[in-house]
Protein backbone atom coordinates (compact mmCIF):
# COMPACT_ATOMS: atom_id res chain seq x y z
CA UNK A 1 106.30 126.69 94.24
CA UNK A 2 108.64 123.46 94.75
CA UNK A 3 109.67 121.61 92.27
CA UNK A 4 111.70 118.02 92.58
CA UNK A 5 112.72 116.85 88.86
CA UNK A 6 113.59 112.60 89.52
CA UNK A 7 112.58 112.62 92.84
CA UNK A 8 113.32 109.12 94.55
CA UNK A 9 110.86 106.09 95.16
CA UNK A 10 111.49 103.33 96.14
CA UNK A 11 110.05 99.94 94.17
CA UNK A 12 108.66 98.42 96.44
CA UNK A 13 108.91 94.92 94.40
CA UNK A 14 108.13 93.06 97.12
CA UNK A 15 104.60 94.73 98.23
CA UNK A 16 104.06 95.04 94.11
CA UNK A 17 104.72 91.05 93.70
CA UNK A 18 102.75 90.22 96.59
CA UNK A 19 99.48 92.22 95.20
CA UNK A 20 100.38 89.91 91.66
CA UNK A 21 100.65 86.93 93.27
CA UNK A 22 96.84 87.73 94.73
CA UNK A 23 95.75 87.76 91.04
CA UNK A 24 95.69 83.54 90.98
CA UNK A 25 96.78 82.69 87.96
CA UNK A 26 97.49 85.81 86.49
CA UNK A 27 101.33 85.65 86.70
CA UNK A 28 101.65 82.21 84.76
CA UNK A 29 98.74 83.83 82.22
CA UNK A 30 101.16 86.21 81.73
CA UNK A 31 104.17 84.31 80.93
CA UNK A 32 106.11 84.51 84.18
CA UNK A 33 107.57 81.31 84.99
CA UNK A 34 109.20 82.44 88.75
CA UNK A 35 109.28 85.20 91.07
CA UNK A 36 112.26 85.70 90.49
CA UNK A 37 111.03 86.81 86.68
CA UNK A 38 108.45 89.15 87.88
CA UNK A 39 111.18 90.98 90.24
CA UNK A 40 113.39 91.49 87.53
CA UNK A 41 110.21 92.84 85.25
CA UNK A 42 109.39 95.22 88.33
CA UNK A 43 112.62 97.15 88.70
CA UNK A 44 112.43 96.86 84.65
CA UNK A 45 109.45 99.55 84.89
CA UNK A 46 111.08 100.92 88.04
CA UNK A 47 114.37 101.96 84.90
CA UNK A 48 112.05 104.31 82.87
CA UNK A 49 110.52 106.28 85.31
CA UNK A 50 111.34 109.72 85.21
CA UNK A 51 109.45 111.43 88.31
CA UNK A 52 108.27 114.59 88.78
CA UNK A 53 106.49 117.11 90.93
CA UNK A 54 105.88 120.74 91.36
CA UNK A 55 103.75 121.54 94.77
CA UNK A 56 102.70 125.16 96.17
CA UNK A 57 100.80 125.37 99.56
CA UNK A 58 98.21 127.86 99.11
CA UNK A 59 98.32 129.97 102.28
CA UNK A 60 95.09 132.46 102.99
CA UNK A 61 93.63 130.57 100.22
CA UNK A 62 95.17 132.96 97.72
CA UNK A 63 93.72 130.80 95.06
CA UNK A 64 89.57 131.29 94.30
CA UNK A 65 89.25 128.03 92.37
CA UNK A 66 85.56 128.24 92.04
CA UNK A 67 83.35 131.13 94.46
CA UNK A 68 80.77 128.36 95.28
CA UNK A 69 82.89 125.70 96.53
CA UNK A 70 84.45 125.82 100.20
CA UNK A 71 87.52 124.79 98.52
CA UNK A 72 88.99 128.36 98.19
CA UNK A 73 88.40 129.08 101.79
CA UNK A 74 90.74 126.60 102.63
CA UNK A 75 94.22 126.24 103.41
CA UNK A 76 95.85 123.45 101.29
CA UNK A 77 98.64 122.51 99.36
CA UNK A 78 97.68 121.63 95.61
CA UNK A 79 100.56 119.13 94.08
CA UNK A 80 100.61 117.47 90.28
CA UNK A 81 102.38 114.37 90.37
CA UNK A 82 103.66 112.53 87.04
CA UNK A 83 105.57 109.49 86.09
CA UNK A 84 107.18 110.96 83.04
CA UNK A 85 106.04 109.53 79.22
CA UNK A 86 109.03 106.97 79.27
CA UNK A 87 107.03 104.11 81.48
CA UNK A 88 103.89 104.11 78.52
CA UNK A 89 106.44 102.07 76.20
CA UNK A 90 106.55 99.16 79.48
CA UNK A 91 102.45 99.30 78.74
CA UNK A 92 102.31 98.86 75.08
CA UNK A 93 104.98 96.36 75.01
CA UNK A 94 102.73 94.65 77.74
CA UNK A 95 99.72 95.05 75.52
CA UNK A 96 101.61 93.19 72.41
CA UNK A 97 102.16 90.21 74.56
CA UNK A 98 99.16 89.12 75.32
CA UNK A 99 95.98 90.85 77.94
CA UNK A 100 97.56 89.28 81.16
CA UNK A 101 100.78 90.95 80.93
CA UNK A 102 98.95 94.11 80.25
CA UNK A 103 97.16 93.45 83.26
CA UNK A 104 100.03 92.80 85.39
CA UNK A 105 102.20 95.76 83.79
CA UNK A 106 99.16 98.22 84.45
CA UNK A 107 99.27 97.22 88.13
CA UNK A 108 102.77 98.00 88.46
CA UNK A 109 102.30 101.52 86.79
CA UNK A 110 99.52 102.45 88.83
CA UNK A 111 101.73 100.80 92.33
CA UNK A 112 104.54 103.06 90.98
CA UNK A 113 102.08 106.02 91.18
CA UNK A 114 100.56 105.32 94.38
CA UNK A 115 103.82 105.62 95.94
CA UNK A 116 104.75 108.80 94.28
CA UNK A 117 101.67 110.50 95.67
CA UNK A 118 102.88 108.93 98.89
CA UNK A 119 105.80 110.36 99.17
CA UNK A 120 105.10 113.65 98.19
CA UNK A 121 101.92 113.76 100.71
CA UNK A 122 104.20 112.56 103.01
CA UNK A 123 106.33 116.02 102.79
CA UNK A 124 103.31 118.14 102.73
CA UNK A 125 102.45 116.47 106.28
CA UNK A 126 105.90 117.62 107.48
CA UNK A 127 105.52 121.09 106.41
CA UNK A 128 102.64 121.41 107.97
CA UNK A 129 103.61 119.76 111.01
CA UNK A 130 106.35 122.07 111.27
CA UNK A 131 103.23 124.65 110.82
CA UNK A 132 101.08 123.28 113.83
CA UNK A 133 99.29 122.05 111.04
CA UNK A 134 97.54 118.72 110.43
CA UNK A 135 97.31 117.69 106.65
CA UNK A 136 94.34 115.65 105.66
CA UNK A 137 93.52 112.81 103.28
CA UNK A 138 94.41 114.31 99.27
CA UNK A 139 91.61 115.22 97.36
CA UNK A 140 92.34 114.45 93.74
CA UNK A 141 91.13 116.58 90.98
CA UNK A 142 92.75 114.66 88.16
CA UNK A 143 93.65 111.07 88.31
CA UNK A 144 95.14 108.99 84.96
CA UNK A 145 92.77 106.41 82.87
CA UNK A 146 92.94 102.93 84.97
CA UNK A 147 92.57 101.01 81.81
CA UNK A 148 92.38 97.40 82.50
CA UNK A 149 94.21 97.06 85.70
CA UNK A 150 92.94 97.36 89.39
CA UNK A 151 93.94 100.53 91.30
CA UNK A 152 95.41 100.43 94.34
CA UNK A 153 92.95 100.97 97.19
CA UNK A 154 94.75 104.87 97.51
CA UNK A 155 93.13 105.50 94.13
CA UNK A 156 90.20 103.29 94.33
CA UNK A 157 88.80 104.98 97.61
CA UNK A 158 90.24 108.20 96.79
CA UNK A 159 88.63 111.47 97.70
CA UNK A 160 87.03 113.30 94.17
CA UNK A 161 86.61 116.54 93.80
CA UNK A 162 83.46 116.75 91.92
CA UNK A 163 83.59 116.49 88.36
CA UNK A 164 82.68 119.74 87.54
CA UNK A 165 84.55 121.52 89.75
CA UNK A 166 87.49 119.77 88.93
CA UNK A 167 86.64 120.38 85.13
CA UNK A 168 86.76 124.13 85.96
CA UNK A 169 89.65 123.72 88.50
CA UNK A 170 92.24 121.91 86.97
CA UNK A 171 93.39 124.53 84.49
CA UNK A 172 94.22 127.24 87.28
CA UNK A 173 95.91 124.32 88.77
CA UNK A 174 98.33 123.75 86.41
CA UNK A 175 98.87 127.37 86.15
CA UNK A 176 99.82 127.82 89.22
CA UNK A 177 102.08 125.43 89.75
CA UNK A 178 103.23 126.18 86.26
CA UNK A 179 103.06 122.24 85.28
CA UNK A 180 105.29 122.35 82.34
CA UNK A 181 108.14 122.58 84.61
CA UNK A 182 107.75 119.04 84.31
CA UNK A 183 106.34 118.89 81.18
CA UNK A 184 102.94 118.15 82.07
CA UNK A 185 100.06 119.71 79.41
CA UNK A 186 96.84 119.32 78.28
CA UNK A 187 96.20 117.13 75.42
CA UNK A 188 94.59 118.53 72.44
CA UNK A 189 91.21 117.62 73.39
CA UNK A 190 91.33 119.27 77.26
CA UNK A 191 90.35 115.98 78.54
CA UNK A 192 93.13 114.40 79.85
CA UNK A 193 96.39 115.28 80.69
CA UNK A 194 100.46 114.07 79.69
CA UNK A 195 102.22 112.07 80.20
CA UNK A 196 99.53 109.63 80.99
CA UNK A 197 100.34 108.95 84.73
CA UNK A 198 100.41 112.43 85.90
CA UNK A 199 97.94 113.14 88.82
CA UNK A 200 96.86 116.58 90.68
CA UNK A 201 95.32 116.48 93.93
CA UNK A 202 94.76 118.79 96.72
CA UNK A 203 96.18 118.17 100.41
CA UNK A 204 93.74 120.32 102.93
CA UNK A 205 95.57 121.87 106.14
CA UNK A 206 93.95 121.87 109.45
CA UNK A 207 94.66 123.73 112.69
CA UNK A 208 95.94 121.37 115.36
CA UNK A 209 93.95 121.75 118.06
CA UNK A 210 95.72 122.39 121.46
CA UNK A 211 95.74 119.60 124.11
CA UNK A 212 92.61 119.99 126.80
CA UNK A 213 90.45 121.63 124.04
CA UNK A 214 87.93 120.80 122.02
């Protein structure tokens, strides 16, 4: 199991205010009087972010999650992603403002996010590479509340494992990976998980197929 504690991402502000600035008038809704403003409320979220991940390629598919799916038969690695519980404070002070900044702090959570899964994806493709493996598209089994702001398309279009599956899943996920390591746990219902923007997906491994075969 690998864990990274305040692993690095970058802000991105630029791609972030771009995606705002394709919300009309959401900005000046929201109070924001320049660009300039918005930048400086973007790397304002980007302060209380405390990353973290812990990731575990399952190899042999050593982990049955569930005997009638064809997801323990694979090779994958299984990775739970989270933002850390500082960045819900940005949301609620958002949410005492007025709905627009909500809006418009929600979408720079969930950008914030995106990226994170990004870059850890981004590491299981090198490991397998280094494998002769191709990793695929994640599969999430857990994916935070989107509240009132759009996903990004990552999230939006995102591969689900099937609700029940990931019901029965996500549990001997968390095990495994032994998620408190970055102090991710249930809440007391079992439904969702904290800190809020934590997500666990699945990266599947495929054999590269040599050149002149098909």
């Amino acid at each position: 199991m690998r864990k990274i504690k305040r692993f690095k991402i970058s802000p991105r502000q630029k791609e972030i205010l771009r995606k705002l600035l394709r919300g009309g008038g959401l900005l000046r809704q929201a109070g924001f009087t320049s660009e300039m403003e918005v930048n400086a409320y973007i790397l304002k979220a980007f302060s209380l972010l405390d990353p973290g991940v812990v990731y575990e390629f399952n190899q042999d598919a050593h982990w049955e999650l569930d005997q009638d799916s064809t997801i323990h038969k694979e090779m994958f690695s299984a990775c739970t992603v989270t933002l850390g519980p500082k960045i819900e404070t940005f949301l609620q002070e958002a949410q005492q403002v007025n709905p627009s900044r909500a809006i418009v702090a929600g979408t720079i959570i969930l950008e914030f996010l995106k990226n994170a899964v990004i870059f850890i994806t981004d590491l299981v493709r090198e490991q397998a590479a280094k494998e002769e493996y191709e990793a695929l598209e994640p599969q999430f089994v857990y994916l935070p509340p989107f509240g009132i702001a759009a996903p990004p398309k990552l999230f939006r279009e995102a591969i689900r494992v099937e609700k029940t599956l990931a019901q029965k899943t996500l549990p001997l996920i968390l095990e495994k990976l032994n998620a408190p390591k970055i102090d991710v746990t249930f809440t007391e219902n079992k439904e969702s998980l904290l800190p809020v923007y934590t997500t666990v997906f699945l990266v599947p491994w495929q054999k590269l197929r040599k050149k002149g075969k098909k």
